[in-house]
Protein backbone atom coordinates (compact mmCIF):
# COMPACT_ATOMS: atom_id res chain seq x y z
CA UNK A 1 -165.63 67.64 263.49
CA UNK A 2 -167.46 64.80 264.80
CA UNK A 3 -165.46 61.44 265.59
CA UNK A 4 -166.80 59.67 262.96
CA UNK A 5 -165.88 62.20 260.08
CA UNK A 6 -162.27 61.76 261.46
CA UNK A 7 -159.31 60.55 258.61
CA UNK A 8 -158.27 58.77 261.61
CA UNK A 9 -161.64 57.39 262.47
CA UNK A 10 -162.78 56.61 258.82
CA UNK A 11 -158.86 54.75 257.97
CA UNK A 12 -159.35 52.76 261.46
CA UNK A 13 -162.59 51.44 259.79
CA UNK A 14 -160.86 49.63 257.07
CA UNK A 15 -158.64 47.69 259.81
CA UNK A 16 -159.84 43.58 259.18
CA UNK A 17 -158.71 40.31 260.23
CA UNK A 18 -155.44 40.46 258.36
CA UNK A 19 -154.79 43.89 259.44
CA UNK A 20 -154.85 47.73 257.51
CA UNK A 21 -153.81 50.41 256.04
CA UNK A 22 -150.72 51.11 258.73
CA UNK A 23 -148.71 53.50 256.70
CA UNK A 24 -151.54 55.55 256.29
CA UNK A 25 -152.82 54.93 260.17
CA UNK A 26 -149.21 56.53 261.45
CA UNK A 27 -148.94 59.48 258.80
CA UNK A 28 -152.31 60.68 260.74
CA UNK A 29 -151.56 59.62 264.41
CA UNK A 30 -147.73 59.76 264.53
CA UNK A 31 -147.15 63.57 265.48
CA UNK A 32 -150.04 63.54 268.44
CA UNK A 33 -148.48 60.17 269.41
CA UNK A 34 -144.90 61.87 269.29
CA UNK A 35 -146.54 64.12 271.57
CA UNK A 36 -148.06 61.98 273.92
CA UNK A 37 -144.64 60.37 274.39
CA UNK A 38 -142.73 63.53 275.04
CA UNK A 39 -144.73 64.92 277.70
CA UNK A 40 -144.31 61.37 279.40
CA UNK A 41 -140.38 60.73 278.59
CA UNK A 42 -139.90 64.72 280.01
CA UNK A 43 -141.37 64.08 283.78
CA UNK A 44 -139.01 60.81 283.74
CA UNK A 45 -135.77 61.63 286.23
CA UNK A 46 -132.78 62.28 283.62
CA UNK A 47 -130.83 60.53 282.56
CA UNK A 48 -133.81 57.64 280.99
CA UNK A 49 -132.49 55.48 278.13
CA UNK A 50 -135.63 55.52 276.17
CA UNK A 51 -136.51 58.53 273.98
CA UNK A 52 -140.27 59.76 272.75
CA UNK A 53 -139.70 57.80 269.28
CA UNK A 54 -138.82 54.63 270.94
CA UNK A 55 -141.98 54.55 272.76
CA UNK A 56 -144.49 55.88 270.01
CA UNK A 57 -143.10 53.03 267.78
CA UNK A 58 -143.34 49.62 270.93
CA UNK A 59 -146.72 51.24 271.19
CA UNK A 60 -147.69 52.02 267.76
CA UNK A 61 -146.32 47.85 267.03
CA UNK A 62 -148.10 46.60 269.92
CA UNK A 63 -151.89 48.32 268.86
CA UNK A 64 -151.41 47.05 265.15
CA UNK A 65 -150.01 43.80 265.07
CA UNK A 66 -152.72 42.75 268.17
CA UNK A 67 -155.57 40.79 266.08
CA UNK A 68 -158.04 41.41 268.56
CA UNK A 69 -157.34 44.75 268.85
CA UNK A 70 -160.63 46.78 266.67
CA UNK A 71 -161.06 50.25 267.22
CA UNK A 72 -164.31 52.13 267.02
CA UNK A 73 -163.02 55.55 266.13
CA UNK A 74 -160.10 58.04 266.60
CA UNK A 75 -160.96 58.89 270.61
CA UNK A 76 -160.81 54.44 271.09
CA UNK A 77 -157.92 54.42 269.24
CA UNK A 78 -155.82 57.14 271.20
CA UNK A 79 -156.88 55.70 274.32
CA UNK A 80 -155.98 52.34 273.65
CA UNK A 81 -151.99 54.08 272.63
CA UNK A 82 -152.12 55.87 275.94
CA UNK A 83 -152.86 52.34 277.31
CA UNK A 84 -149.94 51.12 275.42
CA UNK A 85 -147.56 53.53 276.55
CA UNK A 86 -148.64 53.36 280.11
CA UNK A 87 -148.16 49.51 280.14
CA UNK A 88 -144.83 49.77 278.12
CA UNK A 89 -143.57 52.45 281.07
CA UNK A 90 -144.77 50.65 284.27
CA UNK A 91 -143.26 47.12 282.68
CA UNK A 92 -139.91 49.30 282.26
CA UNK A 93 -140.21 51.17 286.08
CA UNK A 94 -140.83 47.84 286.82
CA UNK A 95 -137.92 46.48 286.01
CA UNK A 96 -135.70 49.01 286.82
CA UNK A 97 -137.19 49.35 290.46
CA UNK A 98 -136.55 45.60 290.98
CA UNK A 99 -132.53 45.88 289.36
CA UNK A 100 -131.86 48.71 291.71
CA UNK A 101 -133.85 49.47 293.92
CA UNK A 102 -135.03 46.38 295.37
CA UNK A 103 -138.42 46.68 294.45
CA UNK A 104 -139.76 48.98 297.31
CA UNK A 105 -142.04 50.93 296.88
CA UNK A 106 -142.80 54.28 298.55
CA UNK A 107 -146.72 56.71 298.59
CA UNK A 108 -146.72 59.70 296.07
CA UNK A 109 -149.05 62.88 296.08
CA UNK A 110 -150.58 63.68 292.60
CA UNK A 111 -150.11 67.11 292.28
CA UNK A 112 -153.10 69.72 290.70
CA UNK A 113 -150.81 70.95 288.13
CA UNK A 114 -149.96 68.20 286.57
CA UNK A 115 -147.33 68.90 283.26
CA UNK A 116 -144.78 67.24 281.78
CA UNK A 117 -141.62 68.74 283.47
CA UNK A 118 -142.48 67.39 286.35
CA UNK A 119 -140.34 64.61 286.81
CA UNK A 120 -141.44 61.18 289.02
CA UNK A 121 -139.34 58.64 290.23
CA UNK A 122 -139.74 54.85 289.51
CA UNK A 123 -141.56 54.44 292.99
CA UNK A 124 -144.21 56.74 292.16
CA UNK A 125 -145.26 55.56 289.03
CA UNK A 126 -145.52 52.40 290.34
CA UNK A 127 -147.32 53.42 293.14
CA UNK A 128 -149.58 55.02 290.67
CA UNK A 129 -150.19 52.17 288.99
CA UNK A 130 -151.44 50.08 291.46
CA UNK A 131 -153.83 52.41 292.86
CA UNK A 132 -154.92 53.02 289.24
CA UNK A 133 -155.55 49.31 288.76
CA UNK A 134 -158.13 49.57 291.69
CA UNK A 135 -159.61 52.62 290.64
CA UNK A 136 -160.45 50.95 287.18
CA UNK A 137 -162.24 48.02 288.84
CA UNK A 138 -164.70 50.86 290.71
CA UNK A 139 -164.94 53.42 287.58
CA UNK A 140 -163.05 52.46 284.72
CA UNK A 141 -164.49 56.18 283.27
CA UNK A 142 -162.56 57.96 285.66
CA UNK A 143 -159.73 55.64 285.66
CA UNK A 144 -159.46 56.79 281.71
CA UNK A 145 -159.28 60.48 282.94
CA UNK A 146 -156.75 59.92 285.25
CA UNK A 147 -154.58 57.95 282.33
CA UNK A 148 -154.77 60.30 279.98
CA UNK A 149 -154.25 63.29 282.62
CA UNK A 150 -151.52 62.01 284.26
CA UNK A 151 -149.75 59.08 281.96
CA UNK A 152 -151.23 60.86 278.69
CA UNK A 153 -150.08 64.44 279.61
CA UNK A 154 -153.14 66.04 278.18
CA UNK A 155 -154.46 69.17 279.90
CA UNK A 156 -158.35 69.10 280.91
CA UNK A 157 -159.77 70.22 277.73
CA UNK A 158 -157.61 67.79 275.50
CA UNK A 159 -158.88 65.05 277.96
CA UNK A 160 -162.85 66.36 277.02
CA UNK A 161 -162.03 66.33 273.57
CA UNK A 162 -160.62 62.86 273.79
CA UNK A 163 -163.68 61.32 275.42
CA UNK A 164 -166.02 63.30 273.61
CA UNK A 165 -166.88 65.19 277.18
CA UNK A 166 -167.42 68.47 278.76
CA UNK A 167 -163.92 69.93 280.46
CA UNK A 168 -166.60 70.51 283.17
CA UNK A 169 -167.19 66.76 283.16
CA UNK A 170 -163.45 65.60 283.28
CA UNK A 171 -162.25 68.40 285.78
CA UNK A 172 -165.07 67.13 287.75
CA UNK A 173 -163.92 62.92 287.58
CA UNK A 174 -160.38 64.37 287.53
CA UNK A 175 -161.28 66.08 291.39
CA UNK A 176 -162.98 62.94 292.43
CA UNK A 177 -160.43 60.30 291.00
CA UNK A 178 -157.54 62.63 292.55
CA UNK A 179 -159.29 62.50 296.05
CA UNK A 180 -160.12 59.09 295.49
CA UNK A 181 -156.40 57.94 294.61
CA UNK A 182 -154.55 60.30 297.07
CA UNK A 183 -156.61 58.29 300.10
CA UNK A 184 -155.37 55.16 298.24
CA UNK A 185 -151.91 56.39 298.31
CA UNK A 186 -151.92 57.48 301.54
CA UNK A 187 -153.42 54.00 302.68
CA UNK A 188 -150.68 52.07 300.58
């Protein structure tokens, strides 16, 4: 189905100054939000304090009550929540890396196989962060890969499908924004 024959895509239309239909925005998004938030909360070390729901709803609050947030269509959308819940998480490893750890932070390797068992340590995602705030000033395109890949937990082909792209397309920024950030890293 194209993007713009979406329910999600065709309720986000009727969003206006004073905002829109939000109970029936999170009836259609709330289970591939859910999602999203699991495969991020499950590489987290154990023992985290915030669960999948907690994060799906700070995100979900913080797209929809926004007034200058618009979406386009159901692929903008998503990747503005994966925006959200990357934010929300680094402002959280934030803060816990500067209560306990002292703030330092140490280089991290992204790994090929990226899944959501796979926990990371506060360090690392903010290490991640940083070099993904560069990347995004040289190729915001393949910065938006490497969110969704690797903050987003989606596999190659649910990447394509988000940005309306080949999987050849995104494996292909996914190679060159891994190479790119693991010099970064390695330079940090």
């Amino acid at each position: 189905m194209p993007d713009s024959a979406s329910p999600v895509t065709q309720v986000l239309a009727r969003f206006g100054p004073e905002g829109g239909p939000t109970d029936e925005l999170i009836a259609l998004v709330y289970a591939e939000l859910r999602a999203l938030a699991r495969a991020w909360i499950a590489r987290e070390p154990p023992g985290q304090t915030l669960p999948p729901t907690a994060l799906v709803h700070e995100a979900y609050l913080r797209l929809v009550t926004d007034p200058a947030m618009r979406w386009e269509n159901r692929r903008h959308f998503f990747a503005a929540a994966a925006e959200a819940m990357r934010r929300i998480l680094i402002d959280r490893a934030r803060r816990v890396a500067s209560e306990k750890h002292g703030g330092a932070q140490r280089r991290v390797e992204l790994d090929d196989n990226i899944s959501p068992s796979v926990a990371l340590q506060v360090e690392d995602v903010l290490a991640v962060h940083d070099a993904l705030d560069e990347l995004e000033t040289q190729d915001a395109e393949m910065a938006q890969v490497v969110k969704l890949r690797y903050f987003g937990g989606l596999t190659v082909e649910e990447t394509a499908r988000a940005l309306d792209q080949s999987p050849r397309s995104v494996n292909r920024q996914w190679l060159a924004a891994r190479a790119w950030l693991a010099r970064r890293l390695e330079q940090g």
